[in-house]
N, C-alpha and C. Protein backbone atom coordinates (compact mmCIF):
# COMPACT_ATOMS: atom_id res chain seq x y z
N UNK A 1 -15.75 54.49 -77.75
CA UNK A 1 -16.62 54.61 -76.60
C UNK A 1 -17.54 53.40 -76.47
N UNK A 2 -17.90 53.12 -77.82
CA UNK A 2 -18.89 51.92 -77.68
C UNK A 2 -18.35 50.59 -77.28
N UNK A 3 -17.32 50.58 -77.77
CA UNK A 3 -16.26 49.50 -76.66
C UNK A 3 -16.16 49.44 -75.11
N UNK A 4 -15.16 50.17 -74.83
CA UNK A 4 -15.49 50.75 -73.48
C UNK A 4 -16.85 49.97 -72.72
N UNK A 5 -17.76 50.44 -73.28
CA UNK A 5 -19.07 50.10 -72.67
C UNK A 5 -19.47 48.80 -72.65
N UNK A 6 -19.11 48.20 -73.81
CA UNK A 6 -19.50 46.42 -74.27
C UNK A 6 -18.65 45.83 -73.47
N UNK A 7 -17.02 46.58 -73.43
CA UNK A 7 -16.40 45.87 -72.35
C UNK A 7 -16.36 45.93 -70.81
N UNK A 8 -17.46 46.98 -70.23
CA UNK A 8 -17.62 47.41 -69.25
C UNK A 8 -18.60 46.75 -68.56
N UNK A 9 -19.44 46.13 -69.72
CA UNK A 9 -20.71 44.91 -69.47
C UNK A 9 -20.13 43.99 -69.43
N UNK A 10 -19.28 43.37 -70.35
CA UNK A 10 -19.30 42.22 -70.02
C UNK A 10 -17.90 41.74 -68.70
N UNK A 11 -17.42 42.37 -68.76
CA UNK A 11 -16.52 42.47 -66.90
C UNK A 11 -17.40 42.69 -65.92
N UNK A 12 -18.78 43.34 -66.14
CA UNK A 12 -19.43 43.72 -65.14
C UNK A 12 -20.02 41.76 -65.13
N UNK A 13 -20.65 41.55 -65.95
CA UNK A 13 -21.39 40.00 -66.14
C UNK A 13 -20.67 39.20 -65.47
N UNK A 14 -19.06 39.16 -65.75
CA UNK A 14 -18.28 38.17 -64.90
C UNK A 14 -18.07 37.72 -63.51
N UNK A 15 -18.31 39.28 -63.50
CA UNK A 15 -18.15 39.55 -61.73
C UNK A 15 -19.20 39.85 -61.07
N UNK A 16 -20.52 39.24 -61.64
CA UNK A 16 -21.68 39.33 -60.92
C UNK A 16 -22.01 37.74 -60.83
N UNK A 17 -22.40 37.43 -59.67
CA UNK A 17 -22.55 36.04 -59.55
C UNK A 17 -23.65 35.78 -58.57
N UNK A 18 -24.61 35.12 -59.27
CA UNK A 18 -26.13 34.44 -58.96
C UNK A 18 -25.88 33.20 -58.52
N UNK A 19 -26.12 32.83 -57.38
CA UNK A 19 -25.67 31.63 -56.61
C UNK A 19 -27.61 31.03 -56.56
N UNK A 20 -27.67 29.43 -57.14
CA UNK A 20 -28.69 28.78 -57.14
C UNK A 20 -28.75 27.40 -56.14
N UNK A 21 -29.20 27.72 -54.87
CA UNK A 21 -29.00 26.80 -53.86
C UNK A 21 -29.46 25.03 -54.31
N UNK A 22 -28.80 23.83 -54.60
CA UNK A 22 -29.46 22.49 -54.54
C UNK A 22 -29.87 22.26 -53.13
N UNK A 23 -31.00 21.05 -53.03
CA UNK A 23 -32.07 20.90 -52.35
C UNK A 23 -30.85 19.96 -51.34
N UNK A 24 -30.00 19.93 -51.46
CA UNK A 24 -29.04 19.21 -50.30
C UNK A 24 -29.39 17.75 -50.61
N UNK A 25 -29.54 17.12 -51.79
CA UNK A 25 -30.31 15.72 -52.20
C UNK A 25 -29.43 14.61 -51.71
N UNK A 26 -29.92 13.72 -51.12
CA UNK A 26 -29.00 12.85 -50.21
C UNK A 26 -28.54 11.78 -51.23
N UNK A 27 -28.56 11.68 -52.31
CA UNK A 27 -28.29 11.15 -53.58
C UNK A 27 -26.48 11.55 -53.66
N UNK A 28 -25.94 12.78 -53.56
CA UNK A 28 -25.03 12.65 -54.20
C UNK A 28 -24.04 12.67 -52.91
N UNK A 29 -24.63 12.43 -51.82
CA UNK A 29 -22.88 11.51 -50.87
C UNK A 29 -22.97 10.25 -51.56
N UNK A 30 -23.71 9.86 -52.81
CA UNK A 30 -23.06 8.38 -53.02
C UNK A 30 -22.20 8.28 -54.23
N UNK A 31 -21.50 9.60 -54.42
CA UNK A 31 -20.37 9.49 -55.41
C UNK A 31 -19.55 8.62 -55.27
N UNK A 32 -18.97 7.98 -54.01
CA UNK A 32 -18.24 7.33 -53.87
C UNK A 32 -17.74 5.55 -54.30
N UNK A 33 -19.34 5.85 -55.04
CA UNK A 33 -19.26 3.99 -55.61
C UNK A 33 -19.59 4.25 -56.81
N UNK A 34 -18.38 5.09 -57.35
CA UNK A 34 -18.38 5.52 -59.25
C UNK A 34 -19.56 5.54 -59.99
N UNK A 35 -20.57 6.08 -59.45
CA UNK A 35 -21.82 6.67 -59.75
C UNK A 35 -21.70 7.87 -60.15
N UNK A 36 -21.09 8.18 -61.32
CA UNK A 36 -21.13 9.84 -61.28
C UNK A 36 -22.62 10.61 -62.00
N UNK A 37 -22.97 9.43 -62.40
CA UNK A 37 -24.08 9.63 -62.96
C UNK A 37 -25.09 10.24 -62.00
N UNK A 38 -25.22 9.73 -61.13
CA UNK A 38 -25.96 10.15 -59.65
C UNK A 38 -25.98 11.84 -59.36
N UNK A 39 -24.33 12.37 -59.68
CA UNK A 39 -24.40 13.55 -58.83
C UNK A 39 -24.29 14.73 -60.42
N UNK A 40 -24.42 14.62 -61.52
CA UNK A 40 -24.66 14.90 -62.80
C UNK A 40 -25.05 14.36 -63.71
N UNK A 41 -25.98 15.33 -64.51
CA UNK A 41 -26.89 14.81 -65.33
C UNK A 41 -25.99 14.55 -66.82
N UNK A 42 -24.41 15.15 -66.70
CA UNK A 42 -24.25 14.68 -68.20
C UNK A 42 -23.43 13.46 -68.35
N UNK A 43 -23.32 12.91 -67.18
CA UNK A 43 -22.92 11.61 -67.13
C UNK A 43 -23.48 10.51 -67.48
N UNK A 44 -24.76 10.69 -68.15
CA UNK A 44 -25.62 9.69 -68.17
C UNK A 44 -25.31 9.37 -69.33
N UNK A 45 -24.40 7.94 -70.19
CA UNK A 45 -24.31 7.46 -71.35
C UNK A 45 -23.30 7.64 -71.43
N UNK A 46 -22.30 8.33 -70.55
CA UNK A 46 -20.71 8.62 -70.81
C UNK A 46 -19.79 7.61 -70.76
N UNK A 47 -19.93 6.56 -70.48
CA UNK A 47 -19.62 5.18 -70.88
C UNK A 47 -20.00 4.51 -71.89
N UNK A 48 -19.28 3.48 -72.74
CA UNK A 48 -19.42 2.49 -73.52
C UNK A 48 -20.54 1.60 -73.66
N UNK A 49 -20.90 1.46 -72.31
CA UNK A 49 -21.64 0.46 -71.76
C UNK A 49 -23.18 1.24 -70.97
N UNK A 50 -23.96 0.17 -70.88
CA UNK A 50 -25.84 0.21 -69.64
C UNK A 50 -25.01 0.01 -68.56
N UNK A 51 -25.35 0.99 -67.73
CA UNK A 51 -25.01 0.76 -66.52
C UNK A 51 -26.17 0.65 -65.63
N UNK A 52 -26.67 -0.63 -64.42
CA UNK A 52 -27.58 -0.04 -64.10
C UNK A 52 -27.00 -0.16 -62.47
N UNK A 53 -26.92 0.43 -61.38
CA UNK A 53 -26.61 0.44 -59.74
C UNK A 53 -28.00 0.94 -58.76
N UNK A 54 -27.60 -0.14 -58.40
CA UNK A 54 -28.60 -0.39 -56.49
C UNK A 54 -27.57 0.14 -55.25
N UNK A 55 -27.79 0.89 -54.70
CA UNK A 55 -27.46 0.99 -53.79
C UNK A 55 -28.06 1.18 -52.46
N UNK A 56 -27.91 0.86 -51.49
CA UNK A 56 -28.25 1.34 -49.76
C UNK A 56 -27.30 1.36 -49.18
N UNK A 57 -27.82 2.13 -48.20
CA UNK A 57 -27.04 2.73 -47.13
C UNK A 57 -27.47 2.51 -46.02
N UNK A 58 -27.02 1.97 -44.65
CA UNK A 58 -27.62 2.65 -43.72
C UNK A 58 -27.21 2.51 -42.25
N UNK A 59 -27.16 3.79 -41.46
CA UNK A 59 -26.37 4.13 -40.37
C UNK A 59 -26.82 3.87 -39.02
N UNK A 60 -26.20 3.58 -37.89
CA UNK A 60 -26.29 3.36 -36.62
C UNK A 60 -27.13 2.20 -36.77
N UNK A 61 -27.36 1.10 -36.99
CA UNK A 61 -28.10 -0.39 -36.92
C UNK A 61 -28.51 -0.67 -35.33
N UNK A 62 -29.89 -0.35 -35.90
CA UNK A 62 -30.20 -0.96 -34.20
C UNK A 62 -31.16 -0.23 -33.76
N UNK A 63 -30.76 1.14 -33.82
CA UNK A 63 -31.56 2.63 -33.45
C UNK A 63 -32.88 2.68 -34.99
N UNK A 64 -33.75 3.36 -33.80
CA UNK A 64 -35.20 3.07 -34.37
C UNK A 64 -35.29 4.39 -35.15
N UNK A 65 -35.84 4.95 -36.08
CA UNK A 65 -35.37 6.54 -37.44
C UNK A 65 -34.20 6.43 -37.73
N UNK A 66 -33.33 5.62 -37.92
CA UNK A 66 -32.13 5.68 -37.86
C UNK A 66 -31.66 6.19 -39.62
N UNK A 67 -30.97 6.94 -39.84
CA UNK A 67 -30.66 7.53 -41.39
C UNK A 67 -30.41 6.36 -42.62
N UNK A 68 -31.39 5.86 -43.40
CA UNK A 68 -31.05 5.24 -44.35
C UNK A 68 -31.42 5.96 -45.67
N UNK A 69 -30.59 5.53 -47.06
CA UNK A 69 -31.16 6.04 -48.24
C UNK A 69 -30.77 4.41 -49.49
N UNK A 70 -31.75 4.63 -50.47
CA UNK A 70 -31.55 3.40 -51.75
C UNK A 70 -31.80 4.34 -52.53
N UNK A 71 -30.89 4.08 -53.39
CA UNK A 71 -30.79 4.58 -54.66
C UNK A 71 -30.77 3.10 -56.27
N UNK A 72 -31.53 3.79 -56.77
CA UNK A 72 -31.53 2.78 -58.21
C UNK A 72 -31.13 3.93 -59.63
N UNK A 73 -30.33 3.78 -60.19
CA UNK A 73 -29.98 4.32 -61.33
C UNK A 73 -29.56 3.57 -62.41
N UNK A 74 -30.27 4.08 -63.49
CA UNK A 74 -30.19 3.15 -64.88
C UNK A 74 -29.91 4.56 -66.09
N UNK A 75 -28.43 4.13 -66.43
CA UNK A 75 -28.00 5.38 -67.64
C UNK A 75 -27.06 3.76 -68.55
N UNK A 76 -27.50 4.56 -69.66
CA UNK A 76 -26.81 4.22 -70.97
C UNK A 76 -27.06 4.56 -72.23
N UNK A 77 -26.67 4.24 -73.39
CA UNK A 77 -26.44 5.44 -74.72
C UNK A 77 -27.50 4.55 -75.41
N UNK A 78 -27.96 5.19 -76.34
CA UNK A 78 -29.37 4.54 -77.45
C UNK A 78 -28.71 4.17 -78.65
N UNK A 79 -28.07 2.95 -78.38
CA UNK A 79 -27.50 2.47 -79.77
C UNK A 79 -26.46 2.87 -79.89
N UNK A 80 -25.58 2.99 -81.35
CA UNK A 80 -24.73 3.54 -81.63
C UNK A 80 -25.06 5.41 -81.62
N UNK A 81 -25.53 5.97 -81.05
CA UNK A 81 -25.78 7.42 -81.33
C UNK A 81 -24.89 7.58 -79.88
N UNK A 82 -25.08 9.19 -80.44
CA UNK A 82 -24.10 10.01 -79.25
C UNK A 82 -25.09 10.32 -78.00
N UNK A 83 -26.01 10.25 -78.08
CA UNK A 83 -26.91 10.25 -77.12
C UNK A 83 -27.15 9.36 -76.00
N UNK A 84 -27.10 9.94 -74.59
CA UNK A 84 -27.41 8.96 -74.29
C UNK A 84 -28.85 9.07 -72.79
N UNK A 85 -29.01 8.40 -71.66
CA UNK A 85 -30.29 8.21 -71.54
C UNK A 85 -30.08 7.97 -69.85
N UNK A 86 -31.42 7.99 -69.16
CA UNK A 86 -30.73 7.68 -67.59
C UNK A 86 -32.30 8.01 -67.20
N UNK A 87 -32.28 6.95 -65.63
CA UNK A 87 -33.49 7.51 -64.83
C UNK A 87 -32.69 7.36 -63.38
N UNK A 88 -33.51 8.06 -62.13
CA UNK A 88 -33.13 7.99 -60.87
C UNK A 88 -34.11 7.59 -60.12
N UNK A 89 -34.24 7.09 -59.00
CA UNK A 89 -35.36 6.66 -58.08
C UNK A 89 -34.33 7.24 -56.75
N UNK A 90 -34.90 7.43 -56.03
CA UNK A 90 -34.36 7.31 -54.50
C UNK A 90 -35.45 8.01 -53.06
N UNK A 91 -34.64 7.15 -52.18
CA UNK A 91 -35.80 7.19 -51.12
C UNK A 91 -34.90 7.75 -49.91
N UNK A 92 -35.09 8.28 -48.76
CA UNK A 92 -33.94 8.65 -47.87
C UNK A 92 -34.98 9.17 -47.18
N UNK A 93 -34.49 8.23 -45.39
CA UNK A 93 -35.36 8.61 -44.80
C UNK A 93 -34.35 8.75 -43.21
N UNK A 94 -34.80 9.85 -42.75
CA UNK A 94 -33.56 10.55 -42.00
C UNK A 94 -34.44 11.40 -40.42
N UNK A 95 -34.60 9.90 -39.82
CA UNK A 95 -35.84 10.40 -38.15
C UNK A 95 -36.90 10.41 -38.85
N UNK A 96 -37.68 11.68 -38.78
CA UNK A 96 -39.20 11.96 -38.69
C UNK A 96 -38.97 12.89 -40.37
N UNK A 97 -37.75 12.88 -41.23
CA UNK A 97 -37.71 13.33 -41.99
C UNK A 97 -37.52 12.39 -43.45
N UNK A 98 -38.23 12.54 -44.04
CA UNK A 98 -37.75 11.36 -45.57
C UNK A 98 -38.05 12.57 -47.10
N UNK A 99 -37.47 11.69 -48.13
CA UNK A 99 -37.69 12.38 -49.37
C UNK A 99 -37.39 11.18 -50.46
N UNK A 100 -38.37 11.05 -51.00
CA UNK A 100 -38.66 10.52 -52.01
C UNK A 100 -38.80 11.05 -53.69
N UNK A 101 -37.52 10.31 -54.69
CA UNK A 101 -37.83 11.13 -56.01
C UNK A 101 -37.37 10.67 -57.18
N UNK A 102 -37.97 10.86 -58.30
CA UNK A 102 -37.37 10.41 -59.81
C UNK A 102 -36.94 11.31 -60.56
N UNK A 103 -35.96 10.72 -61.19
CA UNK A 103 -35.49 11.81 -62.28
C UNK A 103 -35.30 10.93 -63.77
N UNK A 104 -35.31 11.76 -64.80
CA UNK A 104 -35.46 11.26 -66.18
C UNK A 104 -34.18 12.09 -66.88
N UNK A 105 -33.47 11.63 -67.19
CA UNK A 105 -32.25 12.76 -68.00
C UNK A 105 -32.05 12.61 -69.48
N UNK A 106 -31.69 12.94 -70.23
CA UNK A 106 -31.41 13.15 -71.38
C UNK A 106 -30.16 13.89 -71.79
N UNK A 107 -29.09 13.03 -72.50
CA UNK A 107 -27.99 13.84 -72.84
C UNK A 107 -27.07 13.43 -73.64
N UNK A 108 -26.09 14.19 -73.94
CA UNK A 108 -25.70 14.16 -75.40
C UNK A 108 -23.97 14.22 -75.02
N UNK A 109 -23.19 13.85 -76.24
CA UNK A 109 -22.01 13.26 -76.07
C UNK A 109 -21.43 13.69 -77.30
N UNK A 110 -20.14 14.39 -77.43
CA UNK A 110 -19.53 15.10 -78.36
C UNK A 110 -17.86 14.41 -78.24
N UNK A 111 -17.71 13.48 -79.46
CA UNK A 111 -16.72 12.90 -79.23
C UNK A 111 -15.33 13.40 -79.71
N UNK A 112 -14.38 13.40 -78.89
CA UNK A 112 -13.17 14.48 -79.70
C UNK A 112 -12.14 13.14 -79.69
N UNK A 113 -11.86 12.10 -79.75
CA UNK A 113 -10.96 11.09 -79.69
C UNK A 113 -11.44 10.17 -80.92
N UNK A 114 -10.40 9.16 -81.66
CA UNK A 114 -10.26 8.73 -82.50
C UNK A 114 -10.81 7.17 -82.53
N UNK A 115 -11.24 6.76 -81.06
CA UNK A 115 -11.50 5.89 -80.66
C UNK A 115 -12.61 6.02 -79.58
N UNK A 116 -13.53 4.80 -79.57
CA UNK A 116 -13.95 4.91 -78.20
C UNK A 116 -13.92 4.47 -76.53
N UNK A 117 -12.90 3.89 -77.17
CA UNK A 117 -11.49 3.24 -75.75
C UNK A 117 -11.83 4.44 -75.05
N UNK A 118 -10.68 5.31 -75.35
CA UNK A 118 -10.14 6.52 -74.33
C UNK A 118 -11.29 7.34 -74.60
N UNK A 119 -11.83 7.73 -73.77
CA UNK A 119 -12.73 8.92 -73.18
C UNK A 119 -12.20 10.49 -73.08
N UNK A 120 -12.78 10.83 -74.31
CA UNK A 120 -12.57 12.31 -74.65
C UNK A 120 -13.43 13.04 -75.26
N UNK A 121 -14.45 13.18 -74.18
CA UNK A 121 -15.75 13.98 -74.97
C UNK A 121 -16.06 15.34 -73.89
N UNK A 122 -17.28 15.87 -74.76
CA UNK A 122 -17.83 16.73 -74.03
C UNK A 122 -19.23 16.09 -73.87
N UNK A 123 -19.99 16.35 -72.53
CA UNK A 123 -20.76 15.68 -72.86
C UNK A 123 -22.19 16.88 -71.59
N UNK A 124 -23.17 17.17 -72.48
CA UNK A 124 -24.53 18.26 -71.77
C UNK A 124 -25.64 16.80 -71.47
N UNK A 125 -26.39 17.08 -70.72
CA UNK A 125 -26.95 16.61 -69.84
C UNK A 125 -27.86 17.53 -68.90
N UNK A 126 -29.64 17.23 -68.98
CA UNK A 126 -30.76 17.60 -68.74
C UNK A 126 -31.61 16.60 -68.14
N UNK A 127 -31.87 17.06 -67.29
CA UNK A 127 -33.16 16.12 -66.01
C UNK A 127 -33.72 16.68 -65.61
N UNK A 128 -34.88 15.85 -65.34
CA UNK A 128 -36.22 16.79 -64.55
C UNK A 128 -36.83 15.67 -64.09
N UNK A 129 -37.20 15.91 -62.85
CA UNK A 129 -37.59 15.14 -61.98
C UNK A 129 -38.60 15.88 -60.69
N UNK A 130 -38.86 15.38 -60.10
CA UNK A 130 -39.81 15.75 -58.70
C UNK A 130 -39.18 15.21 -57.46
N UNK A 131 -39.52 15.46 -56.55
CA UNK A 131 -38.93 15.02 -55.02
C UNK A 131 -40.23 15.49 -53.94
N UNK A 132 -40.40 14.78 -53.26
CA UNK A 132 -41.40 14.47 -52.10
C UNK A 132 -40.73 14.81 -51.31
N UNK A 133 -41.21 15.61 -50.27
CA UNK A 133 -40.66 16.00 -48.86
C UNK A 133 -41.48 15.78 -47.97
N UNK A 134 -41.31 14.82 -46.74
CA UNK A 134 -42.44 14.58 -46.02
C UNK A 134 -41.59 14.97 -44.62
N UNK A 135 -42.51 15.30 -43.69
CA UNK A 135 -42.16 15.14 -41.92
C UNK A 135 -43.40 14.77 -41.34
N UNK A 136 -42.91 14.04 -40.53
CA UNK A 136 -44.27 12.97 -39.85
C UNK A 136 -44.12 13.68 -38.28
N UNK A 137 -44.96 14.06 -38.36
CA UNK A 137 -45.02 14.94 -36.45
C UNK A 137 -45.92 14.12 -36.22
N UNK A 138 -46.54 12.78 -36.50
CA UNK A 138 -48.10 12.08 -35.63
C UNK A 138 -47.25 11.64 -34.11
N UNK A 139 -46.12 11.07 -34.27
CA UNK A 139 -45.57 11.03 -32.80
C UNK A 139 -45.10 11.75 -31.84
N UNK A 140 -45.30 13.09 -32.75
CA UNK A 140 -44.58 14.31 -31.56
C UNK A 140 -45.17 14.51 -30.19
N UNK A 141 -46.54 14.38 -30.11
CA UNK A 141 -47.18 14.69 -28.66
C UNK A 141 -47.08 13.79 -27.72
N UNK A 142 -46.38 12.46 -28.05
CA UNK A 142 -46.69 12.02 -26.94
C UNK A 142 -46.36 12.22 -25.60
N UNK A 143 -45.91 13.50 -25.21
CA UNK A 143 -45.33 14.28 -23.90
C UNK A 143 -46.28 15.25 -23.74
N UNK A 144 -47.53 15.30 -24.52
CA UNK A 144 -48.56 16.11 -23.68
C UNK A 144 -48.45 17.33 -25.36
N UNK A 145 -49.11 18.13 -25.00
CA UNK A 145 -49.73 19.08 -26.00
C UNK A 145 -48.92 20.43 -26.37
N UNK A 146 -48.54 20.67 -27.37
CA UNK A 146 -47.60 22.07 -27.80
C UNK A 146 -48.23 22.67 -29.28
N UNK A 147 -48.82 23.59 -28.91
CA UNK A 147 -49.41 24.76 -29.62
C UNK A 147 -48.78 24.77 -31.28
N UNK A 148 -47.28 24.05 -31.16
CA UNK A 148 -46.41 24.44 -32.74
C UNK A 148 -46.31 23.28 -33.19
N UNK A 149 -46.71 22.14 -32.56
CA UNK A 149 -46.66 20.91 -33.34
C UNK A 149 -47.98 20.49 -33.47
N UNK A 150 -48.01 20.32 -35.04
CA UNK A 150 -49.68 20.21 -35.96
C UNK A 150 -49.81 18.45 -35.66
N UNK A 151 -49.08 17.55 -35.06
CA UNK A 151 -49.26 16.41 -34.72
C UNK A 151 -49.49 15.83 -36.69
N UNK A 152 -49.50 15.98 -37.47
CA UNK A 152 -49.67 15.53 -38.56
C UNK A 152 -48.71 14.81 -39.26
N UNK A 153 -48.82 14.51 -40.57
CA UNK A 153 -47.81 14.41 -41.56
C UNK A 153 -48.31 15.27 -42.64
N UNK A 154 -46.65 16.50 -43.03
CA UNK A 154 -46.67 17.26 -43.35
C UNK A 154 -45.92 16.71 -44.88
N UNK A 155 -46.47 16.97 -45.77
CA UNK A 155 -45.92 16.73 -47.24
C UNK A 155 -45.64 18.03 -48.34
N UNK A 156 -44.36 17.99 -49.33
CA UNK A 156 -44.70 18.60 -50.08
C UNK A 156 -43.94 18.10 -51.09
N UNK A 157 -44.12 18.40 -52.60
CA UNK A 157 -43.86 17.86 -53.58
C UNK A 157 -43.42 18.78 -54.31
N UNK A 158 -41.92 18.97 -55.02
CA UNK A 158 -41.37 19.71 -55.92
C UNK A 158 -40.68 19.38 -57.00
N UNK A 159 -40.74 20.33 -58.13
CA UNK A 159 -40.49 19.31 -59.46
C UNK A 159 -39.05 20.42 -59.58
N UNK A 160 -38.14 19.48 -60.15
CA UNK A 160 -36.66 20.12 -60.24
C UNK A 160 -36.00 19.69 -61.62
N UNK A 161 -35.19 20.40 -62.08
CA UNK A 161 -34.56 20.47 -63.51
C UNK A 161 -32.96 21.12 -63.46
N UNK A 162 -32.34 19.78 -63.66
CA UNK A 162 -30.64 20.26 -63.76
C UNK A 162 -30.24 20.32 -64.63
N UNK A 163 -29.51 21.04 -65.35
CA UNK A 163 -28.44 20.93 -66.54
C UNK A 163 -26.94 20.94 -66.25
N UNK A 164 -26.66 20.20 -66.37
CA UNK A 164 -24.60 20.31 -66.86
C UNK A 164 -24.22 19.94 -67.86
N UNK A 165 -22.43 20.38 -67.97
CA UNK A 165 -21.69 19.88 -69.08
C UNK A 165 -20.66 19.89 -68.11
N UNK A 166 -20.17 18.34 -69.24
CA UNK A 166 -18.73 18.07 -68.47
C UNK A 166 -17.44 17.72 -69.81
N UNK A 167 -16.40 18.00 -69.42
CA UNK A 167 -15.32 17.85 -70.28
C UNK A 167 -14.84 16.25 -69.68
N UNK A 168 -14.59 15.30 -70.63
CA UNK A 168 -13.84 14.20 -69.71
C UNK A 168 -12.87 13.76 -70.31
N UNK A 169 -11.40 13.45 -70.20
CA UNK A 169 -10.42 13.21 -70.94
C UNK A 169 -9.29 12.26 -70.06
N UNK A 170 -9.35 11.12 -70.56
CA UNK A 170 -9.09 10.29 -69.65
C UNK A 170 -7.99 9.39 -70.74
């Protein structure tokens, strides 16, 4: 019976699923320029090598709010240890909307290969960082006066903490 029950929990655990929304961070459409470090935290040191990448972006040239974002990321391992290390900066500013933020990661690297050529680890990964959220309404009135626009700049500041693990076998 006491089975039954332990196994009745833990099928129940499986099939219950807590969904944790990300802040939609305009950081990780830039997977695309082998930054994986960018869009997970246990990527940071998962290479041989310091990696450090600059990037910008930016859309419709010409047009005035027009969507741009820079990103700066610096990950690499502390010596010969399995550990390895990473920070983020980025700025993204999108119309009357921008967000500004750093992150600090820390993470670790579990090597299952005989070499460190081929890439065959597991590797956990922890960051915590903050992000600025601003909207600038000071130009909204200029069409005369509306009761829901505070004409201000509206700010807020939130501190955020990711964890992953990744398998990589390459």
């Amino acid at each position: 019976m006491n089975l039954k029950k332990n196994l009745f929990i833990f099928l129940s655990a499986l099939l219950f699923n807590v969904s944790f929304s990300q802040e939609g961070l305009p950081v990780y459409v830039d997977y695309l320029t082998d930054n994986y470090y960018l869009i997970h935290p246990s990527m940071a040191g998962a290479a041989i090598c310091d990696k450090v990448r600059l990037t910008g972006r930016q859309q419709w040239f010409g047009q005035d709010n027009a969507p741009q974002l820079q990103t700066l990321s610096i990950n690499g391992r502390w010596g010969d240890s399995p550990s390895g290390y990473g920070a983020i900066l980025f700025n993204d500013k999108n119309g009357y909307h921008s967000q500004t933020g750093a992150y600090l990661t820390y993470a670790h690297h579990l090597m299952f290969s005989r070499n460190e050529v081929d890439l065959n680890q597991l590797s956990f990964g922890l960051s915590a960082g903050f992000i600025q959220y601003k909207l600038d309404e000071t130009t909204f009135l200029a069409e005369g006066f509306d009761p829901i626009i505070a004409g201000i700049e509206q700010s807020s500041t939130e501190f955020n903490i990711d964890f992953g693990f990744s398998y990589n076998f390459l």
